[in-house]
N, C-alpha and C. Protein backbone atom coordinates (compact mmCIF):
# COMPACT_ATOMS: atom_id res chain seq x y z
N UNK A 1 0.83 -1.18 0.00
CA UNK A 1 0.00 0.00 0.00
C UNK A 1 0.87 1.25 0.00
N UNK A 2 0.45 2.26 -0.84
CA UNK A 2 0.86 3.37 -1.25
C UNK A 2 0.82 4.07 0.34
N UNK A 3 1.88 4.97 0.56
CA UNK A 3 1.52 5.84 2.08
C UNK A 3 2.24 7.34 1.33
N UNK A 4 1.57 8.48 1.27
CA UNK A 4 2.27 9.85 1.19
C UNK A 4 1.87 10.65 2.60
N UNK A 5 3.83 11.23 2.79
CA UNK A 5 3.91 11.70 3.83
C UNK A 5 4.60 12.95 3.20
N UNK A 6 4.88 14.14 4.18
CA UNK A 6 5.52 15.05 3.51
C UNK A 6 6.98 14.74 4.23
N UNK A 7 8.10 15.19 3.07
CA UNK A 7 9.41 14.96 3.30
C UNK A 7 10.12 15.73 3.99
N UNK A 8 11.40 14.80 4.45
CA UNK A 8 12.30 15.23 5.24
C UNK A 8 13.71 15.36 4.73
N UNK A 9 14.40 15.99 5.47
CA UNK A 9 15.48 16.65 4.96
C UNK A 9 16.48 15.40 4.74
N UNK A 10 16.20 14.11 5.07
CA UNK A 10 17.32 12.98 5.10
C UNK A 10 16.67 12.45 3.96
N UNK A 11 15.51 12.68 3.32
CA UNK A 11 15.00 11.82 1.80
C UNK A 11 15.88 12.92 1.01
N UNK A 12 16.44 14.07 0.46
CA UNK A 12 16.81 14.63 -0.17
C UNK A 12 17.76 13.71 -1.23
N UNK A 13 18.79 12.88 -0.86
CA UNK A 13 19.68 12.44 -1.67
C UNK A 13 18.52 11.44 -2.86
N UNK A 14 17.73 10.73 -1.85
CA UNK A 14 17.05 9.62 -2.32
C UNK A 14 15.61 10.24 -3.43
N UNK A 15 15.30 11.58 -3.31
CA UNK A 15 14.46 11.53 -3.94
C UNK A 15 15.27 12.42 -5.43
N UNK A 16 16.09 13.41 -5.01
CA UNK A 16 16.95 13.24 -6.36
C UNK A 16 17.19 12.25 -7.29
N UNK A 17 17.60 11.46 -6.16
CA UNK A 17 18.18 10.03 -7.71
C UNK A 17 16.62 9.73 -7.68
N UNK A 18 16.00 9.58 -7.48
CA UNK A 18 14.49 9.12 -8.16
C UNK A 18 13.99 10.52 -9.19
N UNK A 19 14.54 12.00 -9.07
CA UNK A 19 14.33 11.93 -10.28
C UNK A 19 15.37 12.48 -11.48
N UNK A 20 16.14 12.06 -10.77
CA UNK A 20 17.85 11.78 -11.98
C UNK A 20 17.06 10.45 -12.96
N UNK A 21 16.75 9.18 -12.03
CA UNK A 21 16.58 7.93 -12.97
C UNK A 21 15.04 8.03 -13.81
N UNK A 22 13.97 9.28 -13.16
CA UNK A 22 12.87 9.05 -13.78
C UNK A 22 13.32 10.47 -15.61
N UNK A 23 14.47 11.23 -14.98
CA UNK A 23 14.51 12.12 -15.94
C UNK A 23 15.42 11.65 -17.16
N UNK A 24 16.13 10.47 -16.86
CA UNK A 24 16.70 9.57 -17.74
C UNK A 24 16.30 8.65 -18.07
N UNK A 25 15.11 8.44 -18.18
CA UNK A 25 14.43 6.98 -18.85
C UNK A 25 14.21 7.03 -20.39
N UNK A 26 13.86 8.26 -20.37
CA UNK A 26 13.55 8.98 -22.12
C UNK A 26 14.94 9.56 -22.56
N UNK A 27 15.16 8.94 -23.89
CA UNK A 27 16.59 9.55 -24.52
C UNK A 27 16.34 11.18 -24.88
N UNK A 28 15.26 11.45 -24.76
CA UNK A 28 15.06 13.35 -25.02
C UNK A 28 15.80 14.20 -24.40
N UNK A 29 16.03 13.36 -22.82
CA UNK A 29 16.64 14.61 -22.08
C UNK A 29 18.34 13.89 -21.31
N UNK A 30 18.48 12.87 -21.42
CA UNK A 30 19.60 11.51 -20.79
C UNK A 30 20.79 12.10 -21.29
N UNK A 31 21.42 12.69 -22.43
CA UNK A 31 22.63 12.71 -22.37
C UNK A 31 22.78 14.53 -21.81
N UNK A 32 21.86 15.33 -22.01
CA UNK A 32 21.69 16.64 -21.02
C UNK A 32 22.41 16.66 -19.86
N UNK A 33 21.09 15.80 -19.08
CA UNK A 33 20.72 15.78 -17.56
C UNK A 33 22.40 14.72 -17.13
N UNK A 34 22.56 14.05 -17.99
CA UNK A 34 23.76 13.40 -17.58
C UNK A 34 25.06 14.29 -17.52
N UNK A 35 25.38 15.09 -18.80
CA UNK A 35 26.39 16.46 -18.51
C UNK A 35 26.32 17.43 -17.29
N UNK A 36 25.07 17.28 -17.24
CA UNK A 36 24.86 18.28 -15.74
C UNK A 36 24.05 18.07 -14.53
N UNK A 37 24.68 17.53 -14.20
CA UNK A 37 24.10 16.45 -12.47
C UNK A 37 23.80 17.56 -11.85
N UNK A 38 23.92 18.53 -12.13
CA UNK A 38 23.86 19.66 -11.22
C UNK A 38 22.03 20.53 -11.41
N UNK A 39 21.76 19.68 -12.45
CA UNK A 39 20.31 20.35 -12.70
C UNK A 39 19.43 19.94 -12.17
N UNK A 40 19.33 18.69 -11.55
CA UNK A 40 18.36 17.47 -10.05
C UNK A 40 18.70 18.09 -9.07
N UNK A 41 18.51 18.82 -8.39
CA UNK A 41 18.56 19.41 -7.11
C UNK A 41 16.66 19.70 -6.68
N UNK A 42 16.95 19.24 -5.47
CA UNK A 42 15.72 19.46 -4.67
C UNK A 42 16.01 20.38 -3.50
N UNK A 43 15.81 21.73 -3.53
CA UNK A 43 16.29 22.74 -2.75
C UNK A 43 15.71 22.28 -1.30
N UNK A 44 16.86 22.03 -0.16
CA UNK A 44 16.15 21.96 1.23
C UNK A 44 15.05 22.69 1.75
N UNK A 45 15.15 23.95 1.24
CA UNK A 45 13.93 24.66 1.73
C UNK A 45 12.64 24.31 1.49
N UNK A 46 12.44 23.43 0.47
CA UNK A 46 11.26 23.11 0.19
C UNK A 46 10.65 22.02 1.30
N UNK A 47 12.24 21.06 1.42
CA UNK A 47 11.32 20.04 2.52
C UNK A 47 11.39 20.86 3.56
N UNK A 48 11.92 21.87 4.31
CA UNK A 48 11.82 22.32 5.18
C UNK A 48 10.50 23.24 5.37
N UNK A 49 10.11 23.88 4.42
CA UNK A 49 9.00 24.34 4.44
C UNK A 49 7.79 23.39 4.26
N UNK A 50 7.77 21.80 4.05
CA UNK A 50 6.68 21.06 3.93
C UNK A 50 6.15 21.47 2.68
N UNK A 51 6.89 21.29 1.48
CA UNK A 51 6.24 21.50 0.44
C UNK A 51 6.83 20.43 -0.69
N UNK A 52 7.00 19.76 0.25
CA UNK A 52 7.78 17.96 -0.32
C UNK A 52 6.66 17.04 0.07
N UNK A 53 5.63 16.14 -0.85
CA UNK A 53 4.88 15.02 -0.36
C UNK A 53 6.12 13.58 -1.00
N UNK A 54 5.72 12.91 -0.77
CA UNK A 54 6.49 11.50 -0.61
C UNK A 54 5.67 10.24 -0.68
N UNK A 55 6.16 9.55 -1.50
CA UNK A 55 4.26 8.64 -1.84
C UNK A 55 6.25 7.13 -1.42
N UNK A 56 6.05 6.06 -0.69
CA UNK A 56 6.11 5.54 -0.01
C UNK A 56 5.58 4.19 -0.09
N UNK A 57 6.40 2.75 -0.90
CA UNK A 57 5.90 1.47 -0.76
C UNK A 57 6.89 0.78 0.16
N UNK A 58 6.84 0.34 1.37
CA UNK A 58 6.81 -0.61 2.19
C UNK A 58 8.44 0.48 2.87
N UNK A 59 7.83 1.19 3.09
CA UNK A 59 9.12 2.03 3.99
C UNK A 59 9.92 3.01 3.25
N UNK A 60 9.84 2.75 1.83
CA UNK A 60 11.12 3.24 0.72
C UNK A 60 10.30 4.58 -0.12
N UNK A 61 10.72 5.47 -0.14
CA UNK A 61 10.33 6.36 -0.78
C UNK A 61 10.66 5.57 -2.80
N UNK A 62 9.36 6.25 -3.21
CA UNK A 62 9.54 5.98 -4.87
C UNK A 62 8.94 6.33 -5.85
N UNK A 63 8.11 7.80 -4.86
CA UNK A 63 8.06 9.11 -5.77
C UNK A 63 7.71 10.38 -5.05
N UNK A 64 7.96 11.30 -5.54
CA UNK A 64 7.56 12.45 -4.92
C UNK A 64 7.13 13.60 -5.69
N UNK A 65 5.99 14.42 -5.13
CA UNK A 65 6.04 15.67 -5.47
C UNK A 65 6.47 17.26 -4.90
N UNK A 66 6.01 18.41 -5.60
CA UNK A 66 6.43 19.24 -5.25
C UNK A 66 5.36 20.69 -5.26
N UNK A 67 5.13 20.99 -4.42
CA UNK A 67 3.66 22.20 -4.17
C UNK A 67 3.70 23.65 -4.09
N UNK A 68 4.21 24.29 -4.61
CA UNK A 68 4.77 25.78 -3.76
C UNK A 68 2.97 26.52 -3.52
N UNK A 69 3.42 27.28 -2.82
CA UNK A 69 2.14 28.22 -2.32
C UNK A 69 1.44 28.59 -3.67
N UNK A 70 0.40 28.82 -3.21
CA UNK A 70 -0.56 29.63 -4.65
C UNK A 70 -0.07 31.45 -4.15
N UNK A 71 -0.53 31.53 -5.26
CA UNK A 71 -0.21 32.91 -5.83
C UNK A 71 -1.52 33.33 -6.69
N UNK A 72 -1.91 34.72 -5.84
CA UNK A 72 -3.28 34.76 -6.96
C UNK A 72 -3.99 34.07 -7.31
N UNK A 73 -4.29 32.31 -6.28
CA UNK A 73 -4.61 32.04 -6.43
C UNK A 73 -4.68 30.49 -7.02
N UNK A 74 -3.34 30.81 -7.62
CA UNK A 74 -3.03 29.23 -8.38
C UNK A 74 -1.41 28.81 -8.14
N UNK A 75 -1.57 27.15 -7.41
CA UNK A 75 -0.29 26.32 -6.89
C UNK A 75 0.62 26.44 -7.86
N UNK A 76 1.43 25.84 -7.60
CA UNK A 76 2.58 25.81 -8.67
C UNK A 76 3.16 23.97 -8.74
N UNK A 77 2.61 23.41 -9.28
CA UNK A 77 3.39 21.86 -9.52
C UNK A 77 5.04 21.78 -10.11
N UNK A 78 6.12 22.12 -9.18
CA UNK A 78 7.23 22.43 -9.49
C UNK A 78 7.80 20.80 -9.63
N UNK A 79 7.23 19.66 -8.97
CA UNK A 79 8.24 18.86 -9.44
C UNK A 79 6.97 17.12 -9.63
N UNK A 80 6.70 16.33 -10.10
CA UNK A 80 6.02 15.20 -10.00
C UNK A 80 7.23 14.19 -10.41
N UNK A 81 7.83 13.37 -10.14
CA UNK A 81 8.42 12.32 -10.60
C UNK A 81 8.28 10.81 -9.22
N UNK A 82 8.42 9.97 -10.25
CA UNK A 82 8.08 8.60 -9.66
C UNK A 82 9.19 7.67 -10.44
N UNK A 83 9.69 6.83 -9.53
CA UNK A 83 10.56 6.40 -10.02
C UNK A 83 9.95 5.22 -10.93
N UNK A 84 10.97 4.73 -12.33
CA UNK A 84 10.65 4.15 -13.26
C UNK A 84 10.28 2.83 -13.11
N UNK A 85 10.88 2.40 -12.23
CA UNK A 85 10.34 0.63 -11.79
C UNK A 85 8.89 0.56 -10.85
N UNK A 86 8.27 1.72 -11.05
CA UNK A 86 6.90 1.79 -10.10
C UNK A 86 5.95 2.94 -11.04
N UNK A 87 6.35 2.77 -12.46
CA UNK A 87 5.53 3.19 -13.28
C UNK A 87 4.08 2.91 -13.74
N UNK A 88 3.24 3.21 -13.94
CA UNK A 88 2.23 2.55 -14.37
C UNK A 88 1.53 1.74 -13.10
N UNK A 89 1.48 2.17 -11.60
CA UNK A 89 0.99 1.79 -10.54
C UNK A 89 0.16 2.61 -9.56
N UNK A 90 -0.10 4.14 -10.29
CA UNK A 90 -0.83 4.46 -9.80
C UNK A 90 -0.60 5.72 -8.44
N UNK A 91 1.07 5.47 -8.64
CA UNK A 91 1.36 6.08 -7.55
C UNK A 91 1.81 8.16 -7.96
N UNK A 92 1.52 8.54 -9.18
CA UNK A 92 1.76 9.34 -9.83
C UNK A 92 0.54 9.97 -9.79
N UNK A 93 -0.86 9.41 -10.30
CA UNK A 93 -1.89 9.39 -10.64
C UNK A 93 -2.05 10.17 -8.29
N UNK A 94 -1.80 9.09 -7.44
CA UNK A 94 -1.80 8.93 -6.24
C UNK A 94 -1.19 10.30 -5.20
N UNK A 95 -0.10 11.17 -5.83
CA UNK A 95 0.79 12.23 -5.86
C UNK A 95 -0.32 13.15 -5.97
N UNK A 96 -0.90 13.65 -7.36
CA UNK A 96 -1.42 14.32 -7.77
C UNK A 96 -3.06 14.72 -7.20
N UNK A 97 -3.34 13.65 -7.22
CA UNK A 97 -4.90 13.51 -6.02
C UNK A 97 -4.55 14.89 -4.75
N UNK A 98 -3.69 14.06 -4.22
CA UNK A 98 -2.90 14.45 -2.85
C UNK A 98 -2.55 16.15 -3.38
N UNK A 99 -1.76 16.21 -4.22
CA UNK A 99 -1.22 18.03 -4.17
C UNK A 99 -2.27 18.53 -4.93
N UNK A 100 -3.59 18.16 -5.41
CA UNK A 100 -5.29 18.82 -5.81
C UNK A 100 -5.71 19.40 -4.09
N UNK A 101 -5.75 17.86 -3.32
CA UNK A 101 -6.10 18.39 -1.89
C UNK A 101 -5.35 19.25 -1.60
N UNK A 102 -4.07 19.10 -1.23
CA UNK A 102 -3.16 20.45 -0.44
C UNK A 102 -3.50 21.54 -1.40
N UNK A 103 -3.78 21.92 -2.26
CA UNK A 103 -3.95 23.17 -2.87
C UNK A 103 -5.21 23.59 -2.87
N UNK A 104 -6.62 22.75 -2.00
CA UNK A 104 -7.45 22.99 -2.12
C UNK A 104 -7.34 23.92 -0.72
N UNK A 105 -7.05 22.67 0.52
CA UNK A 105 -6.46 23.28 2.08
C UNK A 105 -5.98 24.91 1.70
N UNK A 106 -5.11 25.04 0.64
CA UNK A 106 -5.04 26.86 0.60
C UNK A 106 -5.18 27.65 -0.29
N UNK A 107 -6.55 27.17 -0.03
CA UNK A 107 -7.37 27.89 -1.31
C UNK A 107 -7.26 27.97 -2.47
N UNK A 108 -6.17 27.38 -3.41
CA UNK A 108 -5.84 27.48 -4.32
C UNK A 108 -7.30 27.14 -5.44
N UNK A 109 -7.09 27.86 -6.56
CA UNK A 109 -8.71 27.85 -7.61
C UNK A 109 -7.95 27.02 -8.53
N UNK A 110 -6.33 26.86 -8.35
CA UNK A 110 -6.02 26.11 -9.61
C UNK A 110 -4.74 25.60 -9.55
N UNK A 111 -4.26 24.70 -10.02
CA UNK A 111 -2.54 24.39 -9.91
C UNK A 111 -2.16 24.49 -11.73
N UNK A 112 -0.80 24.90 -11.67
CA UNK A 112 -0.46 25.13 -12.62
C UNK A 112 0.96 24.21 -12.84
N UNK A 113 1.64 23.87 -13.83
CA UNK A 113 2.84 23.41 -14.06
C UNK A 113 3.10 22.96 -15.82
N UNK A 114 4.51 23.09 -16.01
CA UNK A 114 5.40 23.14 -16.85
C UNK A 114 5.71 21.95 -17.05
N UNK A 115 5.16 20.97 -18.36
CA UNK A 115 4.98 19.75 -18.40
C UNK A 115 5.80 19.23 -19.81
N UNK A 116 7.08 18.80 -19.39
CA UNK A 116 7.72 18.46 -21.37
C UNK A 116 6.82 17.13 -21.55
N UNK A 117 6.85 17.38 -23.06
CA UNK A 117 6.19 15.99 -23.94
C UNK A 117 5.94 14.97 -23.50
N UNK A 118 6.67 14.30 -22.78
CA UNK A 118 6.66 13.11 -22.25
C UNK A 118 5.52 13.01 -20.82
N UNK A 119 5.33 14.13 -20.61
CA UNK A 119 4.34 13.85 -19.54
C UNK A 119 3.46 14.55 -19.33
N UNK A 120 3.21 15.12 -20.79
CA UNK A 120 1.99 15.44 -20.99
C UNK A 120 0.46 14.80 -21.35
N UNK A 121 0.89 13.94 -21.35
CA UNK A 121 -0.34 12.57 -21.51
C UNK A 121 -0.77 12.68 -20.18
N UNK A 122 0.29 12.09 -19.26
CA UNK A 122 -0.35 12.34 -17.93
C UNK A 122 -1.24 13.26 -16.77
N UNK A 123 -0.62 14.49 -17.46
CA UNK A 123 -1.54 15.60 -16.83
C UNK A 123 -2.96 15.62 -17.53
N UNK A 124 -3.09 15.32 -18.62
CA UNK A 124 -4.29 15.58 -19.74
C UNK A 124 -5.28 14.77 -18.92
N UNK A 125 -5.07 13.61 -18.86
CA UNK A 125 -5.61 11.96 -18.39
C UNK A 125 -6.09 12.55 -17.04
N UNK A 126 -5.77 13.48 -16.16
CA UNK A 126 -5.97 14.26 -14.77
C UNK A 126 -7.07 15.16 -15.26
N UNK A 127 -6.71 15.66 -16.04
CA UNK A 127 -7.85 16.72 -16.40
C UNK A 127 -7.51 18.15 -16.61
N UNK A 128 -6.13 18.16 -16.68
CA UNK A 128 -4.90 19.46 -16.94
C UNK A 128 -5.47 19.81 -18.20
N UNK A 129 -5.44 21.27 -19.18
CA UNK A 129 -5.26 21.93 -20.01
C UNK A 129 -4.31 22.65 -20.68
N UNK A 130 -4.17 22.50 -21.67
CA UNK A 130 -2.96 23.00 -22.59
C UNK A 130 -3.08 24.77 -22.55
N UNK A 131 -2.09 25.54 -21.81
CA UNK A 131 -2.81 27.16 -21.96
C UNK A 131 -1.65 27.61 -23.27
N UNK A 132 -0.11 26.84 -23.26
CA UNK A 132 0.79 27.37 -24.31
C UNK A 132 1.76 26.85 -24.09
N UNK A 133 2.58 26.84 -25.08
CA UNK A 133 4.06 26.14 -25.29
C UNK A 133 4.98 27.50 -25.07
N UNK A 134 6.06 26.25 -24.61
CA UNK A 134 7.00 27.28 -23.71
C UNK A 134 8.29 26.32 -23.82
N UNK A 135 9.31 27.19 -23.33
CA UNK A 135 10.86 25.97 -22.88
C UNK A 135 11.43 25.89 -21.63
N UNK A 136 11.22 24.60 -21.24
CA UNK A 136 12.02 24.36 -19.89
C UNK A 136 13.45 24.15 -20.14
N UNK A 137 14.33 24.11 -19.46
CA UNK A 137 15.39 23.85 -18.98
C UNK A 137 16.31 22.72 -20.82
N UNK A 138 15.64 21.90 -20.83
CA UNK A 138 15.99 21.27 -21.47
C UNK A 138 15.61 20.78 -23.04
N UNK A 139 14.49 21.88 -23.31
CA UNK A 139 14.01 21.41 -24.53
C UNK A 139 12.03 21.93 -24.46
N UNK A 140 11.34 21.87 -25.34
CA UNK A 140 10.03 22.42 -25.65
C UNK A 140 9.25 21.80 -24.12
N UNK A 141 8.15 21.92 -23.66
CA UNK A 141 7.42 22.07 -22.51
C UNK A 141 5.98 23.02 -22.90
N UNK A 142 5.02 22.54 -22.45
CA UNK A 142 3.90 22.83 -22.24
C UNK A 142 3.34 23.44 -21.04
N UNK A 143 2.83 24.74 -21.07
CA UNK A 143 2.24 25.43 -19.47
C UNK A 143 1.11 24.82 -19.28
N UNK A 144 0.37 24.12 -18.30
CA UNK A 144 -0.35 23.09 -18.17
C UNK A 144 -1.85 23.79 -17.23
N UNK A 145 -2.36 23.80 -16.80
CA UNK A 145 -3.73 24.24 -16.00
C UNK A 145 -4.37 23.15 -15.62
N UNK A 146 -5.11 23.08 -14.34
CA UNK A 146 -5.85 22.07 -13.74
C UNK A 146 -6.43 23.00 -12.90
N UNK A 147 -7.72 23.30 -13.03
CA UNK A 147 -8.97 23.79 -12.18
C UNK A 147 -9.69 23.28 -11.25
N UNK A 148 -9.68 23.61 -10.19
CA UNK A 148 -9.70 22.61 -8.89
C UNK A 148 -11.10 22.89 -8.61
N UNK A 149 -11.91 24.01 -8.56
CA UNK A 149 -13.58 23.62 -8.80
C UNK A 149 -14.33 22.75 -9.59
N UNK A 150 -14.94 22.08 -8.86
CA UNK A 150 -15.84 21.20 -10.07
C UNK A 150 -15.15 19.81 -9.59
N UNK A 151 -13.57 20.05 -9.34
CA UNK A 151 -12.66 18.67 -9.97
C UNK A 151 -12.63 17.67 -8.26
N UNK A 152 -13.52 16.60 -8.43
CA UNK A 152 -12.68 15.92 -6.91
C UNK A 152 -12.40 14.64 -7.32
N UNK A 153 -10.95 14.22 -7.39
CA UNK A 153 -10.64 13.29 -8.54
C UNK A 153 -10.34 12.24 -7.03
């Protein structure tokens, strides 16, 4: 059974490499992200501020997300990754439920995030909207929308 807790400052190494290995599964971004190890960073402040959830099979962290405050209104989905050997289980789908609630807890009307190609299926399948194309870090990306009235997934 799936358990999300919010993270602590000793998961930091461990949820990096979960998403070093989930950001290298696709050859789009692998020989990048491999030149620069330095671009997986999960800033402490975030778990320190409790804005780290942690989704959790049998003790082991093996995915996490990432929530910043709303602004005007709307969250910010700064990070979703799940590691690759626990794909397709629900625990992504399980993340996202979870940071709809926390953004509901503060008021948020909407979460927003910056979604490349590859995981844009996934937000769609949630009920996310395409508002415009844009570039992340590494290549083309989609600005994404999910409207939290109406939505109790």
């Amino acid at each position: 059974m799936t358990l999300i807790r919010f993270g602590y400052s000793e998961d930091q190494p461990t949820l990096e490499d979960i998403q070093r290995r989930a950001s290298i599964e696709w050859p789009d971004y692998r020989e990048a992200i491999l030149q620069h190890p330095e671009s997986i960073q999960l800033p402490p402040r975030l778990l320190d501020e409790q804005r780290v959830r942690v989704s959790e099979l049998v003790g082991a962290p093996v995915g996490f997300s990432v929530l910043l405050s709303p602004t005007a209104g709307v969250a910010e989905l700064d990070g979703l990754f799940v590691d690759p050997a626990h794909w397709h289980q629900g625990i992504g789908a399980a993340l996202m439920r979870d940071a709809a609630s926390l953004a509901r807890a503060e008021n948020a009307l909407a979460i927003e995030v910056t979604a490349n190609p590859r995981a844009e299926g996934f937000y769609v399948k949630f009920g996310f909207t395409h508002l415009w194309q844009t570039k992340a870090q590494f290549g083309p990306a989609s600005r994404m929308r999910y409207e939290l009235a109406g939505h109790r997934q």
